[in-house]
C-alpha atoms as a PDB file:
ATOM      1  CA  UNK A   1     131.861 101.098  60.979  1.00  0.00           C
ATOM      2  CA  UNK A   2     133.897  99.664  63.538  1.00  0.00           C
ATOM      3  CA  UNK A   3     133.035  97.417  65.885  1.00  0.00           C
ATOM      4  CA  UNK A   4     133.606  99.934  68.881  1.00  0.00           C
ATOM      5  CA  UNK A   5     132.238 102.564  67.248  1.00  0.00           C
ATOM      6  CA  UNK A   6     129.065 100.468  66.990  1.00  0.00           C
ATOM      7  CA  UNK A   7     128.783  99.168  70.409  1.00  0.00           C
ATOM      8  CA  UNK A   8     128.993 102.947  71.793  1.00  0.00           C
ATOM      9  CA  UNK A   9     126.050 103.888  69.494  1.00  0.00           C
ATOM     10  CA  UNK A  10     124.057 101.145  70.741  1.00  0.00           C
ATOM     11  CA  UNK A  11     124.653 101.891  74.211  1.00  0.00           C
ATOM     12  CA  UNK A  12     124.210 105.910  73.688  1.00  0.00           C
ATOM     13  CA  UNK A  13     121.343 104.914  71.737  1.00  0.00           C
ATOM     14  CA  UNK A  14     119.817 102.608  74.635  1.00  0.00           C
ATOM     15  CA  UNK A  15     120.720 105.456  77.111  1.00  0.00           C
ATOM     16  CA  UNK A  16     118.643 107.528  75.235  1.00  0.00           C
ATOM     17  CA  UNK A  17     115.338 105.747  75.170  1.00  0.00           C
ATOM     18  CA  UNK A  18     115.510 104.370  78.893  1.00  0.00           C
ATOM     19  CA  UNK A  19     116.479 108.191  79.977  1.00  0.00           C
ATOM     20  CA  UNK A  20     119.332 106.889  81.602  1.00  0.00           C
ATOM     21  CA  UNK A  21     122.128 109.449  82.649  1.00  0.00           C
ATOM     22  CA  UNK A  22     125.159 107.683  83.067  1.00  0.00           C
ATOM     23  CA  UNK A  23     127.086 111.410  82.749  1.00  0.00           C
ATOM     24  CA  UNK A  24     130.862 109.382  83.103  1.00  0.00           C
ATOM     25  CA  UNK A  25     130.245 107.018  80.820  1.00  0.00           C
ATOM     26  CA  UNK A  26     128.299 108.399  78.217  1.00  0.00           C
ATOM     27  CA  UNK A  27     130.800 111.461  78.048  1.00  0.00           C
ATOM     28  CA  UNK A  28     133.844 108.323  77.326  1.00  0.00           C
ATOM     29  CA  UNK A  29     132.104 106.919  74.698  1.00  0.00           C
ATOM     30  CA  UNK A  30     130.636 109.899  73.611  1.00  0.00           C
ATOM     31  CA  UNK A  31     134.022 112.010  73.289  1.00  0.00           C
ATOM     32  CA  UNK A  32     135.229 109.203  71.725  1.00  0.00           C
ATOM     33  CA  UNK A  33     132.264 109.317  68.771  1.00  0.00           C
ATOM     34  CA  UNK A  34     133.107 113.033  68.556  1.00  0.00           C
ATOM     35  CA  UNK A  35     137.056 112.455  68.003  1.00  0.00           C
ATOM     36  CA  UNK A  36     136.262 109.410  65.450  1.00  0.00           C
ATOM     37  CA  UNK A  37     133.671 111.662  63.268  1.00  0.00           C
ATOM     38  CA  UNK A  38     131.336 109.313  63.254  1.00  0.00           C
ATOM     39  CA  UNK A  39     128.699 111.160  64.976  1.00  0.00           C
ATOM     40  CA  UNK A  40     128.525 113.507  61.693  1.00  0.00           C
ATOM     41  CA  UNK A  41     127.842 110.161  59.348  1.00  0.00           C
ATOM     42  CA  UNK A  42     124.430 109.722  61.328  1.00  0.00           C
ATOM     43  CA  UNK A  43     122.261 112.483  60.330  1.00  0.00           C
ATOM     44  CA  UNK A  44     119.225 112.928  63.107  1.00  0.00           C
ATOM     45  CA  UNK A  45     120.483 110.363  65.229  1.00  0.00           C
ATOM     46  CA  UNK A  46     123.947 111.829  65.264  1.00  0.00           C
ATOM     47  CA  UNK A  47     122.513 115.237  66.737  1.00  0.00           C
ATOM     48  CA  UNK A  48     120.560 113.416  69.131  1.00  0.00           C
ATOM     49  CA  UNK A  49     123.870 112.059  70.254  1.00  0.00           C
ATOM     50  CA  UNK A  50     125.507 115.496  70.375  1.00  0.00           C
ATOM     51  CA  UNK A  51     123.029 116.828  72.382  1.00  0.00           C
ATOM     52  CA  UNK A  52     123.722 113.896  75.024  1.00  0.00           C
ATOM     53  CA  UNK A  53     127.439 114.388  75.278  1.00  0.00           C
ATOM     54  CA  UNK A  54     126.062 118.066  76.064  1.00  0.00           C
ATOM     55  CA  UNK A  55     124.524 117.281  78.719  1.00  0.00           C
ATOM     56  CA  UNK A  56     126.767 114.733  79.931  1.00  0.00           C
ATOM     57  CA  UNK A  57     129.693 116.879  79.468  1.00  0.00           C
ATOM     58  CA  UNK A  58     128.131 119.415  81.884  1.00  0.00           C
ATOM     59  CA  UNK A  59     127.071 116.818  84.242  1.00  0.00           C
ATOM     60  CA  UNK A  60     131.058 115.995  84.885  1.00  0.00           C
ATOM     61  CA  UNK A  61     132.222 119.439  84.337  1.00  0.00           C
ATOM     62  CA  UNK A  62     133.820 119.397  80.938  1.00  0.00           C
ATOM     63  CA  UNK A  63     132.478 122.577  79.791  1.00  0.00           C
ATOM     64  CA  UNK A  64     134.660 122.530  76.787  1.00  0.00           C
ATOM     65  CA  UNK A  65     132.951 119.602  74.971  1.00  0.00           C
ATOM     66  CA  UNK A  66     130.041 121.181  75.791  1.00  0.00           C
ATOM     67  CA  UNK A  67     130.218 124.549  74.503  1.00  0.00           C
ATOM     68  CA  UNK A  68     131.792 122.522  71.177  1.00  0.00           C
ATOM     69  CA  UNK A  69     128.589 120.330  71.111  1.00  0.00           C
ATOM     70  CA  UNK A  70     126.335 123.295  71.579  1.00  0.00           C
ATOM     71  CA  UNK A  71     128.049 125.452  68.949  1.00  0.00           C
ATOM     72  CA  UNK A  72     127.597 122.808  66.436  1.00  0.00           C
ATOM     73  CA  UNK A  73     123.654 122.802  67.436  1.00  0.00           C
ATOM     74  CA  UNK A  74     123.255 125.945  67.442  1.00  0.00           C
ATOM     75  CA  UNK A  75     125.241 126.282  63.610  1.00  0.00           C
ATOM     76  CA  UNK A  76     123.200 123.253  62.410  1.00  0.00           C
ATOM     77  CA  UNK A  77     119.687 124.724  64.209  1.00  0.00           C
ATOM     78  CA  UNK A  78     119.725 128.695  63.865  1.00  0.00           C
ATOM     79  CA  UNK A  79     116.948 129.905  66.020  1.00  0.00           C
ATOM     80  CA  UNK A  80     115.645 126.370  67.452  1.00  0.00           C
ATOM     81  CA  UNK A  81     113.479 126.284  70.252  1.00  0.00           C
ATOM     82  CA  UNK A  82     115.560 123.094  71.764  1.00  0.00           C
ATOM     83  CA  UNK A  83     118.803 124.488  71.140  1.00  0.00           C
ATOM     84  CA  UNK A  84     117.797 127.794  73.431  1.00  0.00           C
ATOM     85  CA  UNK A  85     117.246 125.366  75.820  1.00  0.00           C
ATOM     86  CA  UNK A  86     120.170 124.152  75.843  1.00  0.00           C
ATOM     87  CA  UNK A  87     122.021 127.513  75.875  1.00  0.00           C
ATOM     88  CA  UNK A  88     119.958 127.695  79.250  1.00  0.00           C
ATOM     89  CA  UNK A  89     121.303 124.758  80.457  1.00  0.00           C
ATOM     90  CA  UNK A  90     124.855 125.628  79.564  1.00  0.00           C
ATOM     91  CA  UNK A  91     124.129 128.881  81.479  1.00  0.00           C
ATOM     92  CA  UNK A  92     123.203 127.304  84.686  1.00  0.00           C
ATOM     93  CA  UNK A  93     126.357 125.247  85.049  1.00  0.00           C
ATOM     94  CA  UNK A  94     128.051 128.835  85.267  1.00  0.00           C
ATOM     95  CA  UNK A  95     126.151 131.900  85.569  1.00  0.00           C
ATOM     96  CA  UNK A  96     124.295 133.296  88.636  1.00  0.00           C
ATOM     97  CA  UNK A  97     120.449 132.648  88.845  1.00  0.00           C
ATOM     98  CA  UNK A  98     119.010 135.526  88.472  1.00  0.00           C
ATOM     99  CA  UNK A  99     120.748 135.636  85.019  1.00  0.00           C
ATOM    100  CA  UNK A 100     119.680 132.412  84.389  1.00  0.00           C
ATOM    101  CA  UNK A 101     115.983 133.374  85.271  1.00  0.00           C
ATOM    102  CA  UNK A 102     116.191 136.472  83.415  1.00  0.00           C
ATOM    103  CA  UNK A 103     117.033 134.599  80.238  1.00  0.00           C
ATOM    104  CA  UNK A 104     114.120 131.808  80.669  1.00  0.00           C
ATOM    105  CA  UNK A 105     111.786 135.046  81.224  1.00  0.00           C
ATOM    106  CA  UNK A 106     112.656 136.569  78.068  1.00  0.00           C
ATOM    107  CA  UNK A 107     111.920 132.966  76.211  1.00  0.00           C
ATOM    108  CA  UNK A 108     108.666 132.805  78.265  1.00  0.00           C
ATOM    109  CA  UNK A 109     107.412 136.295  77.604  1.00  0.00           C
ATOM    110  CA  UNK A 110     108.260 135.394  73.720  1.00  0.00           C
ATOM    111  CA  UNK A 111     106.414 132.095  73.577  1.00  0.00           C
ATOM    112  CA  UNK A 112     104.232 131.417  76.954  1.00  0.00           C
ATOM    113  CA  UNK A 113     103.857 127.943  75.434  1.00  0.00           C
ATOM    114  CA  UNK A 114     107.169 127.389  75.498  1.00  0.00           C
ATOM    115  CA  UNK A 115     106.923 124.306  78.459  1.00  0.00           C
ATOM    116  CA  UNK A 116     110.503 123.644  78.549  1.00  0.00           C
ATOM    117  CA  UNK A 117     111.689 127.245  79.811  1.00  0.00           C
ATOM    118  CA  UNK A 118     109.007 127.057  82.452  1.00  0.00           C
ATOM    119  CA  UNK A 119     109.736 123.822  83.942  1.00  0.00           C
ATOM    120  CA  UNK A 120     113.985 124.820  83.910  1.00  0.00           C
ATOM    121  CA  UNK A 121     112.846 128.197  85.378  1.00  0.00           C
ATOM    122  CA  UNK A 122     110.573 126.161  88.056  1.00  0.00           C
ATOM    123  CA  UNK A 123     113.844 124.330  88.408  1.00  0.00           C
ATOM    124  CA  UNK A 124     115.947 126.810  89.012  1.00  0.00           C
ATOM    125  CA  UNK A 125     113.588 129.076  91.267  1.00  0.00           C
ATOM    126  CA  UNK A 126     113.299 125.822  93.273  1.00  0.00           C
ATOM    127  CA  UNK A 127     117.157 124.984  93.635  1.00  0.00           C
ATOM    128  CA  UNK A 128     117.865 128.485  94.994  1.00  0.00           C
ATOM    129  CA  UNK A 129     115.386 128.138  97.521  1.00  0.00           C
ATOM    130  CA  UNK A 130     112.360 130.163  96.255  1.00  0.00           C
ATOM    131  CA  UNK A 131     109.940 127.527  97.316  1.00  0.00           C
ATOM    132  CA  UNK A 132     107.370 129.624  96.999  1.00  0.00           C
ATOM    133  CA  UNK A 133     107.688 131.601  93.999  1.00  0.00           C
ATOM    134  CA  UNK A 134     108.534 127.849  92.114  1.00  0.00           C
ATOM    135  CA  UNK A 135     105.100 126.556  93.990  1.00  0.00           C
ATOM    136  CA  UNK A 136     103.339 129.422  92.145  1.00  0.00           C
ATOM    137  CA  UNK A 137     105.232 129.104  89.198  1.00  0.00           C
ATOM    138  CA  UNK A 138     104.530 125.405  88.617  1.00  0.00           C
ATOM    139  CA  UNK A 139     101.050 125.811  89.644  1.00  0.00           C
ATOM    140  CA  UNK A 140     100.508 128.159  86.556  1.00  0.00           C
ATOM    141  CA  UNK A 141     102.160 125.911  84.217  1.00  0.00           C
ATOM    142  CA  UNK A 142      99.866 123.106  85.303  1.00  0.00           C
ATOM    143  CA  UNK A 143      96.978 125.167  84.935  1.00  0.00           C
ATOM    144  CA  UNK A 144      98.234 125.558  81.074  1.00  0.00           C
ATOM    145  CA  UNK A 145      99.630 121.950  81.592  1.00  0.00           C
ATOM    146  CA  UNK A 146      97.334 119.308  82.802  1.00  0.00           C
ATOM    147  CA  UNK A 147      98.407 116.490  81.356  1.00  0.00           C
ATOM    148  CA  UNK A 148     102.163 117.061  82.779  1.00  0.00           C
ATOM    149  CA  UNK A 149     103.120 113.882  85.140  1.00  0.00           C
ATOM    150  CA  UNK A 150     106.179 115.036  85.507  1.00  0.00           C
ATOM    151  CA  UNK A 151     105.321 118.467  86.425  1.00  0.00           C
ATOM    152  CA  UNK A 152     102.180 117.181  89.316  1.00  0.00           C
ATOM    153  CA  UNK A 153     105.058 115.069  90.701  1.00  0.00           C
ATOM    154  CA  UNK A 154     107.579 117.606  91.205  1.00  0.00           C
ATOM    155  CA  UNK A 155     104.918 119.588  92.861  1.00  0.00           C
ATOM    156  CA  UNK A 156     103.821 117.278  95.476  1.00  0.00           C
ATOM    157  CA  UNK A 157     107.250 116.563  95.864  1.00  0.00           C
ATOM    158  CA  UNK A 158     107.838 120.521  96.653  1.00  0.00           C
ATOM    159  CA  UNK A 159     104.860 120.340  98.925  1.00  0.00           C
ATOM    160  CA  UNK A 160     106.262 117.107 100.609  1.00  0.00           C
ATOM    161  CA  UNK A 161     109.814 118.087 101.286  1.00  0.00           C
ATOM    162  CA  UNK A 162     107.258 121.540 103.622  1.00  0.00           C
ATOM    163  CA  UNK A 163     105.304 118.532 105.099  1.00  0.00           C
ATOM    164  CA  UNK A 164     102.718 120.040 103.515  1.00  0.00           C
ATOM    165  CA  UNK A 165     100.964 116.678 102.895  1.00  0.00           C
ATOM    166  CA  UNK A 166      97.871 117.393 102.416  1.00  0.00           C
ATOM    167  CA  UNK A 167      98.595 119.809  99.428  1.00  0.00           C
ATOM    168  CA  UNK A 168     100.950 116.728  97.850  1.00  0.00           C
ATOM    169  CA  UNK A 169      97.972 114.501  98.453  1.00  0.00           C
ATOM    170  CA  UNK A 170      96.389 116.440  95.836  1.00  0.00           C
ATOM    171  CA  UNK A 171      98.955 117.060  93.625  1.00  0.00           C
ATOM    172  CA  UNK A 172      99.292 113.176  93.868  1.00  0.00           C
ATOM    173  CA  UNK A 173      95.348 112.869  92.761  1.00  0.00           C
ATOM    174  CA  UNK A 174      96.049 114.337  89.476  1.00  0.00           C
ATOM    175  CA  UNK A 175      98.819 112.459  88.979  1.00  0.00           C
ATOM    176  CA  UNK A 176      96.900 109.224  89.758  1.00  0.00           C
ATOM    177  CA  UNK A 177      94.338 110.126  87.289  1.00  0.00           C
ATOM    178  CA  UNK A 178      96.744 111.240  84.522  1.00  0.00           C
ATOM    179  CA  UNK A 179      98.625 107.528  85.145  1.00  0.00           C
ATOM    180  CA  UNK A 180      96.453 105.450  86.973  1.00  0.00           C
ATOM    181  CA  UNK A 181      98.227 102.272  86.181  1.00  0.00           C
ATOM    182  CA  UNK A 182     102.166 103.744  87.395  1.00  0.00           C
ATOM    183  CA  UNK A 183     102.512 101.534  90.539  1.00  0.00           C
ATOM    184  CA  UNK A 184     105.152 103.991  91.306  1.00  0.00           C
ATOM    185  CA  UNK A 185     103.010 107.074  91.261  1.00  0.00           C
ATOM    186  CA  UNK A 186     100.430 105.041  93.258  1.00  0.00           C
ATOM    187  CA  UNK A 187     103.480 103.706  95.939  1.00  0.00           C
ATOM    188  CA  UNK A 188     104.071 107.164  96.138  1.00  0.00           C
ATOM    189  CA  UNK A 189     100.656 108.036  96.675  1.00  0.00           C
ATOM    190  CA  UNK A 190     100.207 105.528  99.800  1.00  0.00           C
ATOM    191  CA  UNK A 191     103.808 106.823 101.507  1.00  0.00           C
ATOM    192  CA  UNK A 192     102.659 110.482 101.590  1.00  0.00           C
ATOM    193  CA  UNK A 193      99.329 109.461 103.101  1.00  0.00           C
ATOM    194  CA  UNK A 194     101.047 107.465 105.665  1.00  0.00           C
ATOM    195  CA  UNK A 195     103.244 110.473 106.449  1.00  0.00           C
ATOM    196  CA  UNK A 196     100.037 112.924 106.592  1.00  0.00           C
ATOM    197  CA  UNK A 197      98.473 110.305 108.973  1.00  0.00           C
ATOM    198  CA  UNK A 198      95.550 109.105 106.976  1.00  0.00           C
ATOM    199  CA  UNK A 199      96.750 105.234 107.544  1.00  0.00           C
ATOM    200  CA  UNK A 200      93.195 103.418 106.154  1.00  0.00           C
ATOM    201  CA  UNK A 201      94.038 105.394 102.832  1.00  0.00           C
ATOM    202  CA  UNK A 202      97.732 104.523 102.754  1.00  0.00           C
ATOM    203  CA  UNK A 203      96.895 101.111 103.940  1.00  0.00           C
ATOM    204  CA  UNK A 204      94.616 100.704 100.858  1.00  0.00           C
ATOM    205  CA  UNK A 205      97.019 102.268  98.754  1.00  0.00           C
ATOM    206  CA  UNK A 206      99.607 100.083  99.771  1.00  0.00           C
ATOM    207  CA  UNK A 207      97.648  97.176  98.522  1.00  0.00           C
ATOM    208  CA  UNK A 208      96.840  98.676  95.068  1.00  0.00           C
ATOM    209  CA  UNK A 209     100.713  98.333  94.582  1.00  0.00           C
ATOM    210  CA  UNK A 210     100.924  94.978  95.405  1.00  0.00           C
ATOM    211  CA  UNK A 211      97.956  93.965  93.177  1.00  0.00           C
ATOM    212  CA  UNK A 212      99.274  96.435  90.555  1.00  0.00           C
ATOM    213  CA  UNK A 213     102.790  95.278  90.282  1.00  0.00           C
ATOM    214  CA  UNK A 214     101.955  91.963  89.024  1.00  0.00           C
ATOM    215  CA  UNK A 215     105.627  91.444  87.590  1.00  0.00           C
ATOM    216  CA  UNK A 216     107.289  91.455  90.960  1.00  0.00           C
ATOM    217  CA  UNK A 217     103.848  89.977  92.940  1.00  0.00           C
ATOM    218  CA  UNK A 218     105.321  86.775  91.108  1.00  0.00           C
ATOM    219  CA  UNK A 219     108.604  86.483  91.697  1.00  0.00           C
ATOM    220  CA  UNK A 220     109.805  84.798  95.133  1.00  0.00           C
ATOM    221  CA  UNK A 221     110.866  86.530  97.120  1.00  0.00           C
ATOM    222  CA  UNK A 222     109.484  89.891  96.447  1.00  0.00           C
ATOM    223  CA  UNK A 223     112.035  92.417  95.020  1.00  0.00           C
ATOM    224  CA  UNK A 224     111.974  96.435  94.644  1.00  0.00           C
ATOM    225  CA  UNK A 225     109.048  98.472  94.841  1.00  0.00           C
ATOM    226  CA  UNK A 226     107.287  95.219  95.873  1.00  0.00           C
ATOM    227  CA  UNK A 227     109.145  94.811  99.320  1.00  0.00           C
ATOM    228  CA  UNK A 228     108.336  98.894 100.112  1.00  0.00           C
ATOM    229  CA  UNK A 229     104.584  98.243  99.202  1.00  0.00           C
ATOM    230  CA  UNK A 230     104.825  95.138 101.539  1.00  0.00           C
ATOM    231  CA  UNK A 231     106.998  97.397 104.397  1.00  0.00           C
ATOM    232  CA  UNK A 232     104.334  99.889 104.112  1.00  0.00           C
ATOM    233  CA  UNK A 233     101.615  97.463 104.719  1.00  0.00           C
ATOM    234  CA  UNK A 234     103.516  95.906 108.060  1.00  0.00           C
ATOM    235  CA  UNK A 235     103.712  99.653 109.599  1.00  0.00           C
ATOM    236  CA  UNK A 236     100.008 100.061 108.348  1.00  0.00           C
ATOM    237  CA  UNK A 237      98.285  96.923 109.466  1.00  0.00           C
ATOM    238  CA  UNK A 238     100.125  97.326 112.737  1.00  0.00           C
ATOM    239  CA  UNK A 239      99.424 101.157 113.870  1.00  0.00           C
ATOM    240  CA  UNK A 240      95.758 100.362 113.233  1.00  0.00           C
ATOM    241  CA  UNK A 241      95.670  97.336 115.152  1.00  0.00           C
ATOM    242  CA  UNK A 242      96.978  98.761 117.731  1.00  0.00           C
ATOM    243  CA  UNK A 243      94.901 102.074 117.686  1.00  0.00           C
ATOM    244  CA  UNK A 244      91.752 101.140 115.689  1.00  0.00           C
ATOM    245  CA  UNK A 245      90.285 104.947 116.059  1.00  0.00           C
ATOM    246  CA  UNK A 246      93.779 106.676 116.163  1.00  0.00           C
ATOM    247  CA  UNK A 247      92.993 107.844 111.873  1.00  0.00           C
ATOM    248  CA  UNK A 248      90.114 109.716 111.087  1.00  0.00           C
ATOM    249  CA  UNK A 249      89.690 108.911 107.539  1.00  0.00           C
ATOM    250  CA  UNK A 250      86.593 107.922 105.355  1.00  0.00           C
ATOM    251  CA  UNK A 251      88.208 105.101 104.397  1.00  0.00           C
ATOM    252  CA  UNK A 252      86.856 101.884 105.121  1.00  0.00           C
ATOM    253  CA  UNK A 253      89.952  99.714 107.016  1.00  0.00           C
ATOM    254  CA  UNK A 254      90.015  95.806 105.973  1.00  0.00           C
ATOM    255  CA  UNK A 255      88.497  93.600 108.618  1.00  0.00           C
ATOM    256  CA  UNK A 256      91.276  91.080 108.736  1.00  0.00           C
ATOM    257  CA  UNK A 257      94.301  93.324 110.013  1.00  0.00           C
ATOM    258  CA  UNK A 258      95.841  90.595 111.416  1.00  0.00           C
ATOM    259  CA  UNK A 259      96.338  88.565 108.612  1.00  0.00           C
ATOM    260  CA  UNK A 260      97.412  91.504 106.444  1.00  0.00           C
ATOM    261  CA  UNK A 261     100.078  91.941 109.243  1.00  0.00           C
ATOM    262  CA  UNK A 262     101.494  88.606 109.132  1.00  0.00           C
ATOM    263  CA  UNK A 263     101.836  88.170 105.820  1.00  0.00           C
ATOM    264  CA  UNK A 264     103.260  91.434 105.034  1.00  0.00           C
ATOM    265  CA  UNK A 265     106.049  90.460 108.035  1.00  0.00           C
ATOM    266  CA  UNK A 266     106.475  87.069 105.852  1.00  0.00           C
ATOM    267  CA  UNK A 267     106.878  88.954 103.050  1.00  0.00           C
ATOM    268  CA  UNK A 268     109.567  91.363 104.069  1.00  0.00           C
ATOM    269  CA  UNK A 269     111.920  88.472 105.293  1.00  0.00           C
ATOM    270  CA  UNK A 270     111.275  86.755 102.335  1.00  0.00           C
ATOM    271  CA  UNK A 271     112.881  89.266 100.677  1.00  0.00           C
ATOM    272  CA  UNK A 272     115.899  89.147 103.028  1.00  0.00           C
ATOM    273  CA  UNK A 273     116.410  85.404 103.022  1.00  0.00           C
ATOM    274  CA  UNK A 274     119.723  83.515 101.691  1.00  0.00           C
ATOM    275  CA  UNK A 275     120.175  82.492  98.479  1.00  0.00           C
ATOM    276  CA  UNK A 276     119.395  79.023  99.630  1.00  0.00           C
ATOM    277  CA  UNK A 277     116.153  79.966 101.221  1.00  0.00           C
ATOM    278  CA  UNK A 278     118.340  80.118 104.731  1.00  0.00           C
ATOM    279  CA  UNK A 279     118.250  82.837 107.113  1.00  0.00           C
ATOM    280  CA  UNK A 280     120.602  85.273 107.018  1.00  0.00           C
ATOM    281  CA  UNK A 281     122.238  88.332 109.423  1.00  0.00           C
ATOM    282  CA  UNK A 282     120.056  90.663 107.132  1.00  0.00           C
ATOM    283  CA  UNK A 283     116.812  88.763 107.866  1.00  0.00           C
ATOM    284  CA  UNK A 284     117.887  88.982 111.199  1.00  0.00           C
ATOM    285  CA  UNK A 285     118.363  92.669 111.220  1.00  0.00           C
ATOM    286  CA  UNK A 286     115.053  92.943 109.489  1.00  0.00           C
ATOM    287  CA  UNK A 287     112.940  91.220 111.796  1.00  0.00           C
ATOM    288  CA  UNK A 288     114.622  93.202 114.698  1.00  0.00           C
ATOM    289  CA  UNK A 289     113.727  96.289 112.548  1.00  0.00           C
ATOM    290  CA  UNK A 290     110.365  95.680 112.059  1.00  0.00           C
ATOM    291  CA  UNK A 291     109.507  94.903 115.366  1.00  0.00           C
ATOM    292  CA  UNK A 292     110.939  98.329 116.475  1.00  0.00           C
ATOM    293  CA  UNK A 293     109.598 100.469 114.284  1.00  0.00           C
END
């Protein structure tokens, strides 16, 4: 195998288990697997790759790779579950929604297990603005679904983009037990009760990501969800010094607000310092920014 050839499998093949997207990229190497015919020498892992040029191919609008990648799915898995889906997919790039819906319904009404169809149905509803039908939609499918993340997520995100808080709150709850340990699920957690004005909870929250995140607790200066989890904590500790009985929430709010406030404000320019530990315009910028907000 050549060496090219190799190095665009590995890389298609690292795409794949990080669930990285890269649509232009993967559709360059990819369409030049396809031409080489080396995709065919590779037996499941091959399709797996055919099936990502698919997608990728739709992704930048080269419908023509795609329906060639889909025929050769469909001719190599008559009557597959997956490559229905896929025809679904194809379909949304270029048919109108309620022909797209129509066709998810009829895989739905002949397998109402079939969790894939749902969630690109809630998908669609959502993307043409049926808020609410997709709200009761994806509430169904989590009462078949519990143990979806993916699925509690997009609903309190649906709920969220209503600033309808409360409701993602507890979409959030399920998600928090289902992945208690997800620092983002828990960072996402403390931001939506910050914007539903429970700040004790979000405060709290906020601090469960710094403990939790253990990885970027240790490097200096604090980097990516560690620097929001500290930001958070600044806005926090500050509103509730400020007005102590402003929240009413049954959570109990840390004694030592202060403290908590300086040393998230230490954090944050931490994060914004100079590569030689110097100041810099952005640390500047930062401090102006935090002392406005």
């Amino acid at each position: 195998m050549a060496p090219s050839v190799a190095h665009a499998l590995e890389t298609l093949a690292r795409y794949r288990a990080n669930n990285t997207r890269a649509s232009q990229e993967t559709f360059l190497k990819g369409a030049e697997l396809l031409k080489s015919g080396a995709a065919a020498k590779l037996n499941d892992e091959g399709w797996a790759f055919i099936e990502q040029l698919m997608l990728a191919s739709i992704d930048i609008g080269r419908l023509d790779v795609a329906d060639r990648c889909l025929q050769q799915l469909a001719d190599k898995f008559p009557g597959s579950s997956r490559v229905e889906i896929l025809q679904g997919i194809r379909m949304e790039a270029t048919e109108p929604p309620n022909v797209v819906l129509q066709y998810y319904d009829k895989l739905i009404d002949a397998d109402s297990g079939n969790a894939a169809a749902w969630k690109r149905q809630i998908s669609v509803l959502r993307r043409v603005g049926k808020v609410e039908t997709a709200v009761e939609e994806l509430t169904q499918y989590l009462d078949t679904f519990y143990n979806d993340l993916e699925g509690w997520l997009e609903l309190a995100d649906i709920y969220s983009s209503c600033n309808l808080y409360t409701f993602a709150l507890q979409s959030l709850s399920h998600a928090l037990l289902l992945s208690p340990q997800n620092p983002f699920t828990v960072l996402q957690f403390a931001e939506t009760a910050y914007s539903a004005g429970d700040v004790p909870l979000a405060l709290k929250m906020f601090l469960s990501v710094i403990d939790m995140d253990d990885e970027s607790t240790a490097q200096e200066p604090p980097r990516g969800i560690s620097v929001r989890a500290w930001y958070g904590i600044k806005l926090c500790s500050r509103r509730l010094i400020r007005s102590p009985t402003a929240s009413a929430s049954k959570t109990v709010v840390p004694k030592n607000l202060n403290k908590i406030e300086e040393l998230a404000t230490e954090q944050v320019l931490l994060s914004y310092r100079g590569k030689d530990g110097g100041g810099t315009l952005s640390q500047d910028i930062a401090r102006k920014w935090m002392s406005s907000s």
